[in-house]
Protein backbone atom coordinates (compact mmCIF):
# COMPACT_ATOMS: atom_id res chain seq x y z
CA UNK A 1 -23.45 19.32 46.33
CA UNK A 2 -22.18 16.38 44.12
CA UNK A 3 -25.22 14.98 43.66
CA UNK A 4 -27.80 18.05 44.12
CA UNK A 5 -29.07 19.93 40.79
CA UNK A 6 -29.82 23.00 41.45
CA UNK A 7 -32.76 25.91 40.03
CA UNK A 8 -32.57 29.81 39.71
CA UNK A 9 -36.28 31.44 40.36
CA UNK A 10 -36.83 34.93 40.15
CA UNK A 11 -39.33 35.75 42.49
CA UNK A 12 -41.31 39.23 42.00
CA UNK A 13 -42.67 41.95 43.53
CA UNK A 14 -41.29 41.24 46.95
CA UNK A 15 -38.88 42.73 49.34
CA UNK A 16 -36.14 40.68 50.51
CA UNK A 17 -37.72 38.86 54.09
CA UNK A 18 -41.06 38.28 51.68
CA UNK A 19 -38.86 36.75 48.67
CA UNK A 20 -36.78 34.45 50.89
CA UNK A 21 -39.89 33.14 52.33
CA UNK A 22 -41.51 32.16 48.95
CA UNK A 23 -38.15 30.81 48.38
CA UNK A 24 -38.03 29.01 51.40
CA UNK A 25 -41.70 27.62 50.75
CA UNK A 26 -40.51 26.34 46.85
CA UNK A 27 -37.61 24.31 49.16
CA UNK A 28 -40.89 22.12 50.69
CA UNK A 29 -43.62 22.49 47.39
CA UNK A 30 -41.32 21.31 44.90
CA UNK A 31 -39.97 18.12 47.41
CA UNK A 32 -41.73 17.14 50.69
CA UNK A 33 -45.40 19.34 50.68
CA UNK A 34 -45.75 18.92 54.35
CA UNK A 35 -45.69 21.81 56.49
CA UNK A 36 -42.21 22.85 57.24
CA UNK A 37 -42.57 21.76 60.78
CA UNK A 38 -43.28 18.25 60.52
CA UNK A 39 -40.64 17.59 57.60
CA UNK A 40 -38.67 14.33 59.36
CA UNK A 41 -35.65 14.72 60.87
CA UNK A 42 -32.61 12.66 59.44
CA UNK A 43 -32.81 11.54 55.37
CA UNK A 44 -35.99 13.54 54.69
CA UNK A 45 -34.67 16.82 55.80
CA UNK A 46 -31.11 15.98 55.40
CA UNK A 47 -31.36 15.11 52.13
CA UNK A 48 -34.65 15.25 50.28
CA UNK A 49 -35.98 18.92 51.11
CA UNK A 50 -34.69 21.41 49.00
CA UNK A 51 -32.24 24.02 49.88
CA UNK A 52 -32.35 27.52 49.89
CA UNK A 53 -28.43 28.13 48.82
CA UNK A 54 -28.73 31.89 48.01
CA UNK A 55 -30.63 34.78 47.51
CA UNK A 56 -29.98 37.60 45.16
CA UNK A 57 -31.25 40.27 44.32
CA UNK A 58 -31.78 40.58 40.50
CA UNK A 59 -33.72 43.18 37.89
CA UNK A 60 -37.40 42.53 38.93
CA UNK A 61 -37.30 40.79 42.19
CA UNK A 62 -34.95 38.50 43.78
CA UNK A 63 -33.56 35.37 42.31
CA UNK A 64 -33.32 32.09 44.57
CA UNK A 65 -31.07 29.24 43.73
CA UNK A 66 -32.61 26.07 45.23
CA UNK A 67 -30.86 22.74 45.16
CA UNK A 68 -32.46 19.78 44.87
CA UNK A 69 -31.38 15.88 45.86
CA UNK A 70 -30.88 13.28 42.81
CA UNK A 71 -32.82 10.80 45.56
CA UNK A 72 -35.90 13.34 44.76
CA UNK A 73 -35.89 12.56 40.95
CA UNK A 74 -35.82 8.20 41.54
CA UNK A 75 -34.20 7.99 37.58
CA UNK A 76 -36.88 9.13 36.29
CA UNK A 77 -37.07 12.25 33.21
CA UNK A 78 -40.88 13.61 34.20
CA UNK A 79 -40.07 13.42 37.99
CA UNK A 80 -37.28 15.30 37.48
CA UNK A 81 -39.19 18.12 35.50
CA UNK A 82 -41.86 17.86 38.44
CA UNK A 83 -38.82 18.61 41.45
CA UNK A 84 -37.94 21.54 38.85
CA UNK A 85 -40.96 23.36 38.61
CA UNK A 86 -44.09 21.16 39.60
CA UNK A 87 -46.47 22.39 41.66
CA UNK A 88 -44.58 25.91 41.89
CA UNK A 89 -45.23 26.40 38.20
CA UNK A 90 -48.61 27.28 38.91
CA UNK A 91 -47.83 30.24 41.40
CA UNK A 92 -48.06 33.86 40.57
CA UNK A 93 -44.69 36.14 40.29
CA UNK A 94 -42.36 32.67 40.34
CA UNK A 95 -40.67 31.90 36.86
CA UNK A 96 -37.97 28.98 36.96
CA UNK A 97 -35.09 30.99 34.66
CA UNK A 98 -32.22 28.77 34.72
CA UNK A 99 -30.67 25.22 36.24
CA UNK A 100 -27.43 24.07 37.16
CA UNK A 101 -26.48 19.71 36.59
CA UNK A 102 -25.09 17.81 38.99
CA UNK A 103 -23.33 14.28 38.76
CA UNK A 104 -25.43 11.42 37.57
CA UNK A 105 -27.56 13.80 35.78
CA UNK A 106 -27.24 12.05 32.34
CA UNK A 107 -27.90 8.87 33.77
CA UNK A 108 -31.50 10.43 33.89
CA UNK A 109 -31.17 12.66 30.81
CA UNK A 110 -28.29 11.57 28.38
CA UNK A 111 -29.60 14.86 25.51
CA UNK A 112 -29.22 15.22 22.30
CA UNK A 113 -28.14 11.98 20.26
CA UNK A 114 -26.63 14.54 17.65
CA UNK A 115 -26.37 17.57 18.77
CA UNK A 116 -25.19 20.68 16.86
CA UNK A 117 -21.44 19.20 16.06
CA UNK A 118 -23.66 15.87 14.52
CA UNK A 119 -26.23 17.85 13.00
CA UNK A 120 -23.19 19.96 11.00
CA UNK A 121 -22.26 16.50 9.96
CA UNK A 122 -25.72 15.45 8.31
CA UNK A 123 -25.46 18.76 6.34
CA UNK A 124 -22.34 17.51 4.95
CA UNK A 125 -20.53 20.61 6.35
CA UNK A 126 -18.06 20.88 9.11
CA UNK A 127 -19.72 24.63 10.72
CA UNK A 128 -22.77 26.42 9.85
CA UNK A 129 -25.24 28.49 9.26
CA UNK A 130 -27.23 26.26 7.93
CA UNK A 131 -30.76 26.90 6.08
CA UNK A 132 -34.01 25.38 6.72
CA UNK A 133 -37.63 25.77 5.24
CA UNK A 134 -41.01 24.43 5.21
CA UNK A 135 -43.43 22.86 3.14
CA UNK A 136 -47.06 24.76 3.72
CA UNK A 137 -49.83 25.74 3.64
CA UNK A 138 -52.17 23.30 4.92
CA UNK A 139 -54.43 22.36 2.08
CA UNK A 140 -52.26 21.54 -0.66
CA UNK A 141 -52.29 17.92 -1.94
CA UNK A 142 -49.54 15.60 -1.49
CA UNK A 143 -48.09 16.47 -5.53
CA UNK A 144 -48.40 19.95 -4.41
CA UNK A 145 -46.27 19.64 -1.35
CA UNK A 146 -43.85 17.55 -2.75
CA UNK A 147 -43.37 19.70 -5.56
CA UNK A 148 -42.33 22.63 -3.07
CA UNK A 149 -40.27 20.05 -1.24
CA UNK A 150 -38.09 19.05 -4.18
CA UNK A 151 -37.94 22.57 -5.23
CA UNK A 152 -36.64 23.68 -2.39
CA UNK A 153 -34.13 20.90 -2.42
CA UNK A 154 -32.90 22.04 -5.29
CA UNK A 155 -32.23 25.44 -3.96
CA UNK A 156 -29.77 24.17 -1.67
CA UNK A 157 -31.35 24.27 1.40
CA UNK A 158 -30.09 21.29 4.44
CA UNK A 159 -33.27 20.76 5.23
CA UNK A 160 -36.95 20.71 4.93
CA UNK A 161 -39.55 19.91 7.21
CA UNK A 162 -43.36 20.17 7.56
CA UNK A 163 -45.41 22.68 8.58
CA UNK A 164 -46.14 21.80 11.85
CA UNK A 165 -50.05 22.31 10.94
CA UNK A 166 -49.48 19.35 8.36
CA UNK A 167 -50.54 15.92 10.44
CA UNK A 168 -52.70 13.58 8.62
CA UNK A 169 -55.25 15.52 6.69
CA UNK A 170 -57.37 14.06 3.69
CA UNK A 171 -55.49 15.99 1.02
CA UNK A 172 -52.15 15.40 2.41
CA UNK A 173 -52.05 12.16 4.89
CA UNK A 174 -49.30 11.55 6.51
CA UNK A 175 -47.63 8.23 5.27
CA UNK A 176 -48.55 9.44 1.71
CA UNK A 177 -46.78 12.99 1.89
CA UNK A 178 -43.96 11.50 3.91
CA UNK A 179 -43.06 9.14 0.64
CA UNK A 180 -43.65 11.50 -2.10
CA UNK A 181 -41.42 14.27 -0.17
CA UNK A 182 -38.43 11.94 0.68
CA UNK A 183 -38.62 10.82 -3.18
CA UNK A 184 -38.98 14.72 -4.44
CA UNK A 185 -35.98 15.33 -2.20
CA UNK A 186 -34.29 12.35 -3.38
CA UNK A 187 -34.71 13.21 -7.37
CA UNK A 188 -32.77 16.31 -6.62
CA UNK A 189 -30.49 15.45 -4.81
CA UNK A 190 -29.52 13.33 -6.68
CA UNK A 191 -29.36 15.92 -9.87
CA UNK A 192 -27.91 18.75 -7.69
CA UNK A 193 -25.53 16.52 -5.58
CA UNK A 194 -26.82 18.65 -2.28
CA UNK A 195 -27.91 16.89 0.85
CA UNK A 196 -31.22 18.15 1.58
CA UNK A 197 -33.02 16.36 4.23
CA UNK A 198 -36.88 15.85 5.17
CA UNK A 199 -37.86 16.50 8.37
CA UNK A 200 -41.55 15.32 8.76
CA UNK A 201 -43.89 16.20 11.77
CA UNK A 202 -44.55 13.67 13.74
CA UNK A 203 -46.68 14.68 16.59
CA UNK A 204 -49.80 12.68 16.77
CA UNK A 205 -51.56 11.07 19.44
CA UNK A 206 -50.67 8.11 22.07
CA UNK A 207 -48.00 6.12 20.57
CA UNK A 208 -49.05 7.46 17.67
CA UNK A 209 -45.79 9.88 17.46
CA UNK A 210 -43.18 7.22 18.18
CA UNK A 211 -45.17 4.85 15.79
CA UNK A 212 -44.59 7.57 12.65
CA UNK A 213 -41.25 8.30 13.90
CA UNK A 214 -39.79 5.02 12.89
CA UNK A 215 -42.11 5.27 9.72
CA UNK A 216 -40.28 7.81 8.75
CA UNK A 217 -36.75 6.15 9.65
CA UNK A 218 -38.00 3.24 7.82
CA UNK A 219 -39.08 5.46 4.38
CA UNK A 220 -35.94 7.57 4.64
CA UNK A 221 -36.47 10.41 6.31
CA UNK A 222 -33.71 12.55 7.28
CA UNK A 223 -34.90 13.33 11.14
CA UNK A 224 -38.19 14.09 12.74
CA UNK A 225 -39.97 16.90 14.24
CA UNK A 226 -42.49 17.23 16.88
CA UNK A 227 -44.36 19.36 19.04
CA UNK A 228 -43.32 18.93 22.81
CA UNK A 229 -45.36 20.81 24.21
CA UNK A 230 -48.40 18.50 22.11
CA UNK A 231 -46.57 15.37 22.04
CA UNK A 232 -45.47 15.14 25.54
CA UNK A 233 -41.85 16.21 27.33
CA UNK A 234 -40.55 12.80 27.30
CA UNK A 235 -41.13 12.07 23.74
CA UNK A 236 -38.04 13.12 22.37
CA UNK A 237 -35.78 11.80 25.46
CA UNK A 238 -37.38 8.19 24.32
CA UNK A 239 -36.25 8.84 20.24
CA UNK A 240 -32.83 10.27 21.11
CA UNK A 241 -31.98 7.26 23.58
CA UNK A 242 -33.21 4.63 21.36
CA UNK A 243 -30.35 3.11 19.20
CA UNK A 244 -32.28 1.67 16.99
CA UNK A 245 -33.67 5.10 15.75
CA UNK A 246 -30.90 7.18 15.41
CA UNK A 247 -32.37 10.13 13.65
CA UNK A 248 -32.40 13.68 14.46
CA UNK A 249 -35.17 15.54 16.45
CA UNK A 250 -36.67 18.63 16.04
CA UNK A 251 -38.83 20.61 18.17
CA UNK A 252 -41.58 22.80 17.18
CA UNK A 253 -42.77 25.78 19.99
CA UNK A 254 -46.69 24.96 19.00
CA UNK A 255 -48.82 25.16 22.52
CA UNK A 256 -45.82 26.12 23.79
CA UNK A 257 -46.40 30.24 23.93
CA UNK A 258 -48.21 30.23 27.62
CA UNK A 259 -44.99 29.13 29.55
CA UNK A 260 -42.86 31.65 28.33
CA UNK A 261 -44.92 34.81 27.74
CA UNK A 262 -46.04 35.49 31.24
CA UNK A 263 -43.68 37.92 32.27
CA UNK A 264 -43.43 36.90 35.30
CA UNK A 265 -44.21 33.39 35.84
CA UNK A 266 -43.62 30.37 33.63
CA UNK A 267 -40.37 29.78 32.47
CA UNK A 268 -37.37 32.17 30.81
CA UNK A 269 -36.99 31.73 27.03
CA UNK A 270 -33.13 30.64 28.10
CA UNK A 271 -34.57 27.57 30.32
CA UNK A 272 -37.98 26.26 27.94
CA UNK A 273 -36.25 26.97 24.37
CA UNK A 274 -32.44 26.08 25.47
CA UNK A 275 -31.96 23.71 28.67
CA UNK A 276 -35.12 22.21 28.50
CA UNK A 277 -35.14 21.30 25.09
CA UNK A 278 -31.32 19.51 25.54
CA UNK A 279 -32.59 17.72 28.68
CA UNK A 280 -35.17 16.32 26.32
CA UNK A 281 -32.64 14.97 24.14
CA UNK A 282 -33.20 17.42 21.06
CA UNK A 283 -30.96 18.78 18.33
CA UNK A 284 -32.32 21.47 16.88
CA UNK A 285 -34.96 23.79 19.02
CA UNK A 286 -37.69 26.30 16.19
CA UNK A 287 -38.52 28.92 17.83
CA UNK A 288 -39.77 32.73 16.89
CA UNK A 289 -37.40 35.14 15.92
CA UNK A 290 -37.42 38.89 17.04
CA UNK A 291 -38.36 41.09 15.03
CA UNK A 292 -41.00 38.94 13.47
CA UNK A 293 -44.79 38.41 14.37
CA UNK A 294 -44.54 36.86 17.76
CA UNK A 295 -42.69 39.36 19.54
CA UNK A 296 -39.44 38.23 20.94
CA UNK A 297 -36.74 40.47 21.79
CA UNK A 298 -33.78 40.10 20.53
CA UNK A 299 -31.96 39.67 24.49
CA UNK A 300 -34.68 36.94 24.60
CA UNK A 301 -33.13 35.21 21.83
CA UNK A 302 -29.75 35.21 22.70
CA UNK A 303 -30.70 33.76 25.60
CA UNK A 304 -31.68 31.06 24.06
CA UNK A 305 -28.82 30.59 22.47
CA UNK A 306 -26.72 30.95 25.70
CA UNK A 307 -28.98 27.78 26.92
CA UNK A 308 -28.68 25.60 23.81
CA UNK A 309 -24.55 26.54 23.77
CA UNK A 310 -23.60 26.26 27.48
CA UNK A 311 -21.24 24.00 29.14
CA UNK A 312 -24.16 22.02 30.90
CA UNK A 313 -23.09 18.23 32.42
CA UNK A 314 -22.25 16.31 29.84
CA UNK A 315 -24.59 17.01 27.13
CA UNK A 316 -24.31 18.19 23.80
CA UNK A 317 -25.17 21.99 22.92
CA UNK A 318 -27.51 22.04 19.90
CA UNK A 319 -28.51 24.13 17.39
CA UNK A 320 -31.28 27.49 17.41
CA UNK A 321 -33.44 27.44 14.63
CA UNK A 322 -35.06 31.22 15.20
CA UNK A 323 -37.94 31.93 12.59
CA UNK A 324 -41.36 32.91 12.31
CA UNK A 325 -41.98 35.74 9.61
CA UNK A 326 -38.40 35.96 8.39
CA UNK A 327 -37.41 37.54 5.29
CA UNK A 328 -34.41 38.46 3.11
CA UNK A 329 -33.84 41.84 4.59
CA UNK A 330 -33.78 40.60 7.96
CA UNK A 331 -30.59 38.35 6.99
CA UNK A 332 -27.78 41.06 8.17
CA UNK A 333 -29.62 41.87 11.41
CA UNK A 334 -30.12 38.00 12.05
CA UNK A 335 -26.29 37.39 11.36
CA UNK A 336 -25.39 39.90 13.17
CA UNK A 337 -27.15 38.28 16.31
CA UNK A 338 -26.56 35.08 15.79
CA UNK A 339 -23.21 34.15 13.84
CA UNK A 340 -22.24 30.81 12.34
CA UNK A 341 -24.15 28.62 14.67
CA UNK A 342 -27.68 28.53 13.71
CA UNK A 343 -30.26 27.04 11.25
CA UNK A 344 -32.34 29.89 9.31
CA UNK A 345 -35.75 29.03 9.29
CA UNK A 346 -37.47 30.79 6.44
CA UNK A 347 -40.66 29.68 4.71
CA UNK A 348 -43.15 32.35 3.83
CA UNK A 349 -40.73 34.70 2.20
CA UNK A 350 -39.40 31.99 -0.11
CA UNK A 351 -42.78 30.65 -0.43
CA UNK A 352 -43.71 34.13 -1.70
CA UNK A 353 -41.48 33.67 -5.10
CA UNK A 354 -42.75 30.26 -5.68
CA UNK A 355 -42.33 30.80 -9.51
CA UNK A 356 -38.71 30.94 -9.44
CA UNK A 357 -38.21 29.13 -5.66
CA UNK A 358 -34.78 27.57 -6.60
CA UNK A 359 -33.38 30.46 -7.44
CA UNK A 360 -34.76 32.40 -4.26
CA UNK A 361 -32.99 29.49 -2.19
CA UNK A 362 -29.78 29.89 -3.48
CA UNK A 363 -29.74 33.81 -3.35
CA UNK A 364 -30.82 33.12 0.53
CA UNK A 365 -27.96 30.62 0.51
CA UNK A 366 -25.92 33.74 -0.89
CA UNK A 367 -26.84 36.02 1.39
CA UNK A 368 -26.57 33.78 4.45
CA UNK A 369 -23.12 32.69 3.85
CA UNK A 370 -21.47 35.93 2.82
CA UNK A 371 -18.46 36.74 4.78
């Protein structure tokens, strides 16, 4: 098993014999997709046709752990999102929930180039929570938006990104608001001596996304966000393994919402929002909160957690950034949950007491790092 990766999928609605042949047809869809009966003897059947390793039965169906060949990935990222879940992500009552590395695995995916350890280090601090907000709604002018961004810089928060709704519209393009923000930020910083960082969104189209990327490096931005599920899956594996970059990424869950809310198909929140966003190479994963307007449960989002913290291969665990309709009396619940490590990611309710906003950060700030 040295060099075989292997894939937990709960499979439905079946009794055992009926589960372990769905499992046993994943072992030829997801490698060979021949019938089983002319599969090659020798290296193709040896080697590249996936294994059935166990069985289980779980809450909901049956879980099958299938392990896969490194031969079947070539080096290559997408291929080896393709053996994971390929053609099998489009069946009914089949939902990939977890995966286990294998050797030579970050030879292929090397993660995060920060990680959560790095991105404590960019914040100036040596654990967190740390606090995060955006810049919104889509709309304002650049002044406007820069305005909020220096305010809440001055508030204390680590970092501020864009909406992920703000691209390159007339009243706010994109190389224009990316300049006036990283100067806002800069002014007070440079009055408050914090080390708030902008975060700009960078998904675009084409090359478009690594092309503002490295605009944003170049006019001092302090990492970059994108949508993966927009942008592409390999997007963020190209940033984080480029040395010459060497910023931060972000994800955002936009588009994302259909491979995780099925129920019974798709993927677990654990695998899209934790493993899958490390194998990708980012730092920080947004995602929605429970208890806010999306839905989540709270066992949801600790799985998350579980798969951004896990001892997986070699790569570094990074950090949850749960939001999506938080506010201040959600802080104890959210602590509760989550701990130390964790970025808050609260816009609205700040938003909401724009006339004072500094203040409102630091009383978040308060609040957040109470013992």
């Amino acid at each position: 098993m040295a060099n075989r990766f292997s894939a937990g999928y709960l499979i439905s609605d079946a009794d055992y014999e009926t589960a372990k042949q769905r499992a046993l047809n994943i072992t030829v869809e997801q490698t060979v997709e021949i019938p089983r009966d002319i599969v090659p003897a020798g290296y193709v059947e040896d080697e590249i046709l996936g294994r059935l390793e166990a069985l289980e039965a779980a809450d909901g169906g049956y879980i099958a752990e299938i392990s896969y060949s490194l031969d079947d990935v070539g080096g290559d990222f997408l291929q080896l999102l393709n053996v994971l879940f390929g053609n099998s992500s489009i069946l009914s009552k089949t939902r990939l929930v977890w995966m286990k590395p294998c050797d030579g695995l970050e030879a292929i995916t090397p993660g995060p180039r920060f990680g959560r350890a790095g991105f404590y280090d960019l914040a100036g601090v040596s654990s967190g929570p740390l606090l995060m907000s955006a810049i919104k709604p889509v709309g304002l002018s650049t002044a406007e938006l820069a305005r909020l961004a220096g305010d809440f810089a001055r508030g204390g928060m680590d970092f501020v990104k864009d909406d992920h709704g703000l691209v390159d519209q007339k009243t706010a393009p994109f190389s224009e608001r990316l300049a006036a923000c990283v100067d806002a930020i800069g002014e007070a910083n440079a009055k408050t001596g914090f080390r708030t960082r902008f975060i700009p969104n960078i998904t675009a189209e084409g090359g478009r996304t690594i092309e503002r990327a490295y605009e944003a490096k170049e006019k001092g931005a302090g990492g970059v966000m994108l949508a993966p599920a927009l942008a592409g899956y390999d997007i963020a594996r190209q940033l984080a393994a480029d040395a010459d970059f060497g910023l931060p990424v972000i994800s955002h869950p936009a588009f994302s919402g259909a491979n995780v809310v099925g129920g019974d198909c798709g993927f677990s929140h654990r695998f899209y929002f934790g493993t899958l966003q490390r194998l990708m190479g980012v730092d920080a994963t947004v995602y929605p909160n429970f208890g806010g307007r999306f839905g989540f449960s709270r066992d949801e989002c600790l799985s998350i957690v579980d798969g951004c913290s896990e001892a997986f291969s070699n790569i570094k665990p990074i950090l949850p950034a749960p939001g999506g309709g938080m506010t201040f009396e959600r802080v104890p619940e959210m602590k509760a949950a989550y701990g130390k490590d964790v970025v808050y990611l609260i816009g609205g309710a700040l938003i909401r007491e724009r006339a004072t906003l500094a203040d409102a950060c630091k009383r978040l700030a308060e609040a957040v790092r109470a013992t």
